[in-house]
Every structure is written in C-alpha cells, then in structure tokens.
N, C-alpha and C. Protein backbone atom coordinates (compact mmCIF):
# COMPACT_ATOMS: atom_id res chain seq x y z
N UNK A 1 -27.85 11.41 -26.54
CA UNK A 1 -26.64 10.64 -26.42
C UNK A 1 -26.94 9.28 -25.78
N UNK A 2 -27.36 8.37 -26.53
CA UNK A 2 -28.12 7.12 -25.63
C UNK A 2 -26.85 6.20 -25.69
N UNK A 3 -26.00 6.12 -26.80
CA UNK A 3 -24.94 5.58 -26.38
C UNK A 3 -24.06 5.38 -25.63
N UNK A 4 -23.61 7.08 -24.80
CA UNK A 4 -22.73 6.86 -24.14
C UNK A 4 -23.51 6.47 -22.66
N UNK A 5 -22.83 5.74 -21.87
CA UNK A 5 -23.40 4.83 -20.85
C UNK A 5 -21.92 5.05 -20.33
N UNK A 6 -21.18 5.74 -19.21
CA UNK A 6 -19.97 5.39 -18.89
C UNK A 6 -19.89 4.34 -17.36
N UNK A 7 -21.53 3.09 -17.62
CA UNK A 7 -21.11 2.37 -16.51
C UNK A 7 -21.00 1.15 -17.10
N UNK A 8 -20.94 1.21 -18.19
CA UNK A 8 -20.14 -0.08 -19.32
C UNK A 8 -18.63 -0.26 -18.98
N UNK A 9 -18.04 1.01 -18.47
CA UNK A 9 -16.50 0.25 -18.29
C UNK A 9 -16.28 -0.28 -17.07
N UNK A 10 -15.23 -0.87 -17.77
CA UNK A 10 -14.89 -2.28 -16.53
C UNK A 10 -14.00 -1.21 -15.70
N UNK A 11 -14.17 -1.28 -14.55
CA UNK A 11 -13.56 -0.33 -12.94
C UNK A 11 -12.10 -1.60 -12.89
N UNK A 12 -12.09 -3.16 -13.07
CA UNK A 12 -11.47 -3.82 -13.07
C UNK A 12 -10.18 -3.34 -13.74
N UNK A 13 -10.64 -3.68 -15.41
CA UNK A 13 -9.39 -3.32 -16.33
C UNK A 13 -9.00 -1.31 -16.39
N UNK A 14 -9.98 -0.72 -15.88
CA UNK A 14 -9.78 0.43 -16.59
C UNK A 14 -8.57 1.19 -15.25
N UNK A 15 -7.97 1.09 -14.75
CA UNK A 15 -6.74 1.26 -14.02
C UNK A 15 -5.41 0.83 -14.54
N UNK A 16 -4.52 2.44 -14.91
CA UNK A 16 -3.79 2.41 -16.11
C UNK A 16 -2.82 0.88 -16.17
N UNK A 17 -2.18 0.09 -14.74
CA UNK A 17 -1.37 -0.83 -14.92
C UNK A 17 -2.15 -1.82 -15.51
N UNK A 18 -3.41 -2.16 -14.64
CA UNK A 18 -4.43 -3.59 -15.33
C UNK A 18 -4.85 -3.44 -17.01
N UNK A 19 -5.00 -1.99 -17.09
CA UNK A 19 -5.27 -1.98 -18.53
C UNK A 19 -3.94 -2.59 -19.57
N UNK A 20 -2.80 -2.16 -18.97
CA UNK A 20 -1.69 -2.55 -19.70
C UNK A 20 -1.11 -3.98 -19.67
N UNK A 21 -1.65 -4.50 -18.62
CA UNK A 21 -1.33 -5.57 -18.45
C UNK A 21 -2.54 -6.50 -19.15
N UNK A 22 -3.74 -6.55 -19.63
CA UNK A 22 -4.64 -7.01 -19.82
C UNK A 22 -4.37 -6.96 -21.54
N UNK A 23 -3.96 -5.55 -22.11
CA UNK A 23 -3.50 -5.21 -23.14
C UNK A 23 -2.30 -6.33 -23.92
N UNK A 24 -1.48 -6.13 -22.86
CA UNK A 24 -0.72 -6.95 -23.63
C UNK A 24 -0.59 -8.63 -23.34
N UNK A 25 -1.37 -9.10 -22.55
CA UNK A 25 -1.73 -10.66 -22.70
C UNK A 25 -2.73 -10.40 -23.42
N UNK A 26 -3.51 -10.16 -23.96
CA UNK A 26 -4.26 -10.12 -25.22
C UNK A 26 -3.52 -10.17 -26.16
N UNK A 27 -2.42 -9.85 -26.52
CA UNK A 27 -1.63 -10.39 -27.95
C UNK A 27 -0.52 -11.61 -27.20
N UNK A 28 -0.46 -11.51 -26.28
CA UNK A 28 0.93 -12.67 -25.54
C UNK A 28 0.28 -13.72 -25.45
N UNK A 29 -0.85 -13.50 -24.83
CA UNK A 29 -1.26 -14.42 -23.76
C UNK A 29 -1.37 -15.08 -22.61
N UNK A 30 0.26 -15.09 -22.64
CA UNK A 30 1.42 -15.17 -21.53
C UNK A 30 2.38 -14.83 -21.67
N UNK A 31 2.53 -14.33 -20.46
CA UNK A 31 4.00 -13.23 -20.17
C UNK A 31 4.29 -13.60 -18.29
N UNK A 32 5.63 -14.12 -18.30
CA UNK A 32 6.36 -13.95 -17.28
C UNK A 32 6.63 -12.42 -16.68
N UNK A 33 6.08 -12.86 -15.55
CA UNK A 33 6.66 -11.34 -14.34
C UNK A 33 7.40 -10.44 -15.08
N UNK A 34 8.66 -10.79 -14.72
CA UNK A 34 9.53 -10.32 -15.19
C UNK A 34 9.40 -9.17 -16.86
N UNK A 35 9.10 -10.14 -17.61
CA UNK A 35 8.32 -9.48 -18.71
C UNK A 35 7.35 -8.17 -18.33
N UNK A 36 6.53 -8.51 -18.18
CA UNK A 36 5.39 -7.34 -17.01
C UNK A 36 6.15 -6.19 -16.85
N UNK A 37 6.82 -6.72 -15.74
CA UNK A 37 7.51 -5.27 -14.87
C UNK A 37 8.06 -4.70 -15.73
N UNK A 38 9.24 -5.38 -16.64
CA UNK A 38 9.99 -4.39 -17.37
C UNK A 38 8.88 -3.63 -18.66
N UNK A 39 8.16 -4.49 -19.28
CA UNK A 39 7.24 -4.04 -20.51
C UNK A 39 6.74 -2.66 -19.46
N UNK A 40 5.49 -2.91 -18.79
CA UNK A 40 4.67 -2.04 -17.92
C UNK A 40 5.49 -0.86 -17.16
N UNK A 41 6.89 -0.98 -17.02
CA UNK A 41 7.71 -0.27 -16.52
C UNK A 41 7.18 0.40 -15.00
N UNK A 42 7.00 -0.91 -14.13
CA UNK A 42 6.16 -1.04 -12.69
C UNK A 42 6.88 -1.82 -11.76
N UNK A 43 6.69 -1.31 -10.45
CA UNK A 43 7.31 -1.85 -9.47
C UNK A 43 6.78 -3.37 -9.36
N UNK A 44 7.73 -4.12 -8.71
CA UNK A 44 7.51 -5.21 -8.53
C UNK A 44 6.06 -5.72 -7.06
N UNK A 45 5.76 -4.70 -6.48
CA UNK A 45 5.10 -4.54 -5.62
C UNK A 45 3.71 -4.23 -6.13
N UNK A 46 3.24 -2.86 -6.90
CA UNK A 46 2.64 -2.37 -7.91
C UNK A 46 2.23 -4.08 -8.79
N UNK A 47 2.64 -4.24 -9.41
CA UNK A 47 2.77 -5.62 -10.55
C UNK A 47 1.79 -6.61 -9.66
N UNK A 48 2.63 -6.77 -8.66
CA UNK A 48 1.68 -7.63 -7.79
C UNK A 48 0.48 -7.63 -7.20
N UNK A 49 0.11 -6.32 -6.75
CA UNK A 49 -1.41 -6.30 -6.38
C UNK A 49 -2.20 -6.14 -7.41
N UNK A 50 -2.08 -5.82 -8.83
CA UNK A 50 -2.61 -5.29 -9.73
C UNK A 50 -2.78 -7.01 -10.38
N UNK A 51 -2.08 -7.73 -10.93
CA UNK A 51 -2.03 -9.37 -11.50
C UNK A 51 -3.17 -9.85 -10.26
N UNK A 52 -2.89 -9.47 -9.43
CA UNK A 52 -4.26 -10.38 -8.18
C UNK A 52 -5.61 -9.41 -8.00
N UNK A 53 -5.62 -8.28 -8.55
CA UNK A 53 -7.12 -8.42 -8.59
C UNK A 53 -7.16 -8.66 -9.84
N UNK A 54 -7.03 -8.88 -11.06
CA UNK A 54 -7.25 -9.64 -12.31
C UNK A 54 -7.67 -10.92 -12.00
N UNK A 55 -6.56 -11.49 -10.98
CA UNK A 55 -6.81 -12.82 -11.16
C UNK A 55 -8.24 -13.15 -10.49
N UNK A 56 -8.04 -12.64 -9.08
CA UNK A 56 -9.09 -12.65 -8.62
C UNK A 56 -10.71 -12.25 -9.43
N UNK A 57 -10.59 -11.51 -10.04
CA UNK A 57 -11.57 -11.21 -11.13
C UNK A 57 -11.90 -11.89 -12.18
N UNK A 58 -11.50 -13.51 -12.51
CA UNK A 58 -11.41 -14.73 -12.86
C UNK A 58 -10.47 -13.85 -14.57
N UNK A 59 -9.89 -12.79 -14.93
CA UNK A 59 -9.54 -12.36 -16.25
C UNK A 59 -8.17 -12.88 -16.68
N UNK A 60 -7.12 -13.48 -15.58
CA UNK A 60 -6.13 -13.89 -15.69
C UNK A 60 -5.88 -14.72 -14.53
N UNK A 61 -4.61 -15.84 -15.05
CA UNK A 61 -4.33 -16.87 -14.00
C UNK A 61 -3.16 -16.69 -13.98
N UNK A 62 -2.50 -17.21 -12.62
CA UNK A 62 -1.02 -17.19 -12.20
C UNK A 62 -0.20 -18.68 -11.76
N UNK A 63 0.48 -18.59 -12.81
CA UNK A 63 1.20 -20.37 -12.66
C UNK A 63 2.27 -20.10 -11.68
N UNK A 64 2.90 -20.08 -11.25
CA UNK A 64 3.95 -20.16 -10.14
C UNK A 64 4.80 -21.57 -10.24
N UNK A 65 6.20 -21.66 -10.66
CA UNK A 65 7.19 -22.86 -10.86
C UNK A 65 8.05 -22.70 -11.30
N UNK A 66 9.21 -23.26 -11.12
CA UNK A 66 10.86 -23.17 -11.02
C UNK A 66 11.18 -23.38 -12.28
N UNK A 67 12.24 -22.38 -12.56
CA UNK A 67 13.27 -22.62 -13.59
C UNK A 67 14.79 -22.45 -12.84
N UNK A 68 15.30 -23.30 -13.44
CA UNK A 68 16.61 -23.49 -12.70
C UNK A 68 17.16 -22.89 -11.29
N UNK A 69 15.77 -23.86 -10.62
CA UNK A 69 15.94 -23.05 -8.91
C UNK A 69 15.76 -22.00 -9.04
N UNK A 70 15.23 -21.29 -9.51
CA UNK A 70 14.65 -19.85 -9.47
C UNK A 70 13.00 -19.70 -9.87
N UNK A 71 12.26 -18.96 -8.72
CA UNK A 71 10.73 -18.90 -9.49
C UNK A 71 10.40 -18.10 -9.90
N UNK A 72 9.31 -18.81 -11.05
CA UNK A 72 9.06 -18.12 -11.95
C UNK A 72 7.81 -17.81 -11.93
N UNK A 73 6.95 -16.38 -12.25
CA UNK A 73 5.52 -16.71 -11.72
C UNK A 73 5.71 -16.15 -13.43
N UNK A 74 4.04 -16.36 -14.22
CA UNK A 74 3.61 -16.61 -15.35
C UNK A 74 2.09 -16.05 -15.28
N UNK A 75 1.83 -15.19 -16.06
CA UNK A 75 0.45 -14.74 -15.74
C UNK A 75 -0.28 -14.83 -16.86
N UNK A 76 -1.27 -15.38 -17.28
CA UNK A 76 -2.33 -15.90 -18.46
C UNK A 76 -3.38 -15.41 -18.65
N UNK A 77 -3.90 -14.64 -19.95
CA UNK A 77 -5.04 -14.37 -20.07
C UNK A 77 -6.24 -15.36 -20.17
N UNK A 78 -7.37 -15.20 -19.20
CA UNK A 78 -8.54 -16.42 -19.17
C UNK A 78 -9.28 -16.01 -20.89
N UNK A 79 -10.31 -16.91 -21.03
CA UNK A 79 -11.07 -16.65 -22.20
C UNK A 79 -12.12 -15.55 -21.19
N UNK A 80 -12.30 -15.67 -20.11
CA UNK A 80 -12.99 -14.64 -19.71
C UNK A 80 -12.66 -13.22 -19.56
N UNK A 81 -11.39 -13.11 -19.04
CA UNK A 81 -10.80 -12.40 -19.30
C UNK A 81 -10.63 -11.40 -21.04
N UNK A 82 -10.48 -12.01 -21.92
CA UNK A 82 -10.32 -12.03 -23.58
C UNK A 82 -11.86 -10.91 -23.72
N UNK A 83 -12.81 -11.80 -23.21
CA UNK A 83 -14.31 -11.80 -23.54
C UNK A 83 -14.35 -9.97 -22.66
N UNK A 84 -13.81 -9.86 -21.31
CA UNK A 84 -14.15 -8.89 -20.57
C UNK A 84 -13.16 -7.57 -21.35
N UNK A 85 -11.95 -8.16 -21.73
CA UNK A 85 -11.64 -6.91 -22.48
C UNK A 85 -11.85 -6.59 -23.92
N UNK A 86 -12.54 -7.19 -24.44
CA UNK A 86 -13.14 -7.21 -25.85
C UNK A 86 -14.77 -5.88 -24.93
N UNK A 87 -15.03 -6.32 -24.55
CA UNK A 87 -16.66 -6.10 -24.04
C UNK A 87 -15.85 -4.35 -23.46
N UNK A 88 -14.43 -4.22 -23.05
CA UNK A 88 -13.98 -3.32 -22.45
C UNK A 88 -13.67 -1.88 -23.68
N UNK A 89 -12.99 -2.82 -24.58
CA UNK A 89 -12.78 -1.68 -25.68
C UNK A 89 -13.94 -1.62 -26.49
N UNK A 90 -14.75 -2.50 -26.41
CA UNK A 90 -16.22 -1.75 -27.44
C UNK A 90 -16.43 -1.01 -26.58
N UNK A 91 -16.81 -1.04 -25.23
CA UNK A 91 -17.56 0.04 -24.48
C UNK A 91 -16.73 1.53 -24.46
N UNK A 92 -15.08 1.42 -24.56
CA UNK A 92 -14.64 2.69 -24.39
C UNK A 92 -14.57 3.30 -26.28
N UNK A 93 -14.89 2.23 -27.25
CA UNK A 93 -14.76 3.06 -28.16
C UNK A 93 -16.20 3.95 -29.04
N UNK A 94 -17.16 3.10 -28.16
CA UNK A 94 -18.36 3.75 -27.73
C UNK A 94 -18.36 5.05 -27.31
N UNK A 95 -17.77 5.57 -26.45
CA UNK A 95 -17.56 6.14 -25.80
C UNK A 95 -16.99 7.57 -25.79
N UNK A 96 -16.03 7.07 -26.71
CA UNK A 96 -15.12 8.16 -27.18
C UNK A 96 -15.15 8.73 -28.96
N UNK A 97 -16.45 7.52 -29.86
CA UNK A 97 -16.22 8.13 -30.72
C UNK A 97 -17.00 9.44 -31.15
N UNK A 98 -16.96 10.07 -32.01
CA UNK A 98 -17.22 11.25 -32.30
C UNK A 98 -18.81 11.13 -32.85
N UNK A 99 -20.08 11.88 -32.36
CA UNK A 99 -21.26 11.81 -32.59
C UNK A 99 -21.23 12.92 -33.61
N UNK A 100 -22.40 12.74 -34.85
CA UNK A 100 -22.70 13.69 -35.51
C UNK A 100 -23.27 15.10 -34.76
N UNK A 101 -22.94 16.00 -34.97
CA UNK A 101 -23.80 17.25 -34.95
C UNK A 101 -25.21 17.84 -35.50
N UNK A 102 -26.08 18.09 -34.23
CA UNK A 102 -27.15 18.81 -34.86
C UNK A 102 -27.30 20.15 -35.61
C-alpha cells in the first residue's frame, strides 16, 4: 500500500467546519460571515476561531468594512489556499480509493 500516506492530509483543512468552509470558498470564493454561519450551520463563535486559523494559515483572508453602518467581515479564498485544498482532496482521494485485490 505505498500510496496511502495518511500524513498528506492537511490537520489545517481536515476539521469538519474548516473543511466546509474551505469547500465552499472554493466555488464562492467569497462569502460574507453571515453567509458562513448560516451555510455551515455554526456558531458565530465556532465560525470565528475556525476563519482565523485559515487565515492565519495564509488559505484565506478577512476584509472587515461597513455596509450601511453595520460590519461586515468577508472571508476569501487565497490562491494558496485553492493550491492547499486541491493538494487536500488529491491526498484524501488517494486515500480512500479502492485498491485492487490480490
């Protein structure tokens, strides 16, 4: 089994909220908070430590700025980010697909 290697996955994305959140700015790109919480169906607390180690993990950025006196935070997938979860689902579909039998 030389393929499977299970220290190819990312410890980053592979935590069910970051995965979902990483998931779906990969087709968004960007998605407002708000968006997040309700899509991810996550506390607003939860949401928050989870968007900052991403960010911190250079995979997503956080814009922070007002809409009609109200703020708005905005969270963006990096190209590094893109690159780390591309590199994330080859490694888990590695992983999980089905090897021939001897």
């Amino acid at each position: 089994m030389a393929a499977f290697d299970i220290g190819k996955i990312d410890d980053i994305i592979h935590g069910r909220l970051r995965l979902g959140i990483m998931a779906y700015l990969a087709e968004a790109e960007v998605a407002d908070f708000n968006e997040l919480k309700q899509v991810l169906e996550a506390t607003q607390g939860n949401l928050s430590v989870q968007l900052r180690k991403l960010e911190e993990a250079g995979y997503v950025t956080i814009e922070k700025s007002f809409l009609d006196r109200k703020p708005l935070t905005r969270a963006r997938i990096t190209a590094v980010g893109i690159k780390a979860f591309r590199r994330y689902l080859d490694a888990m579909t590695t992983l999980v697909r089905p090897t021939p039998k001897r």
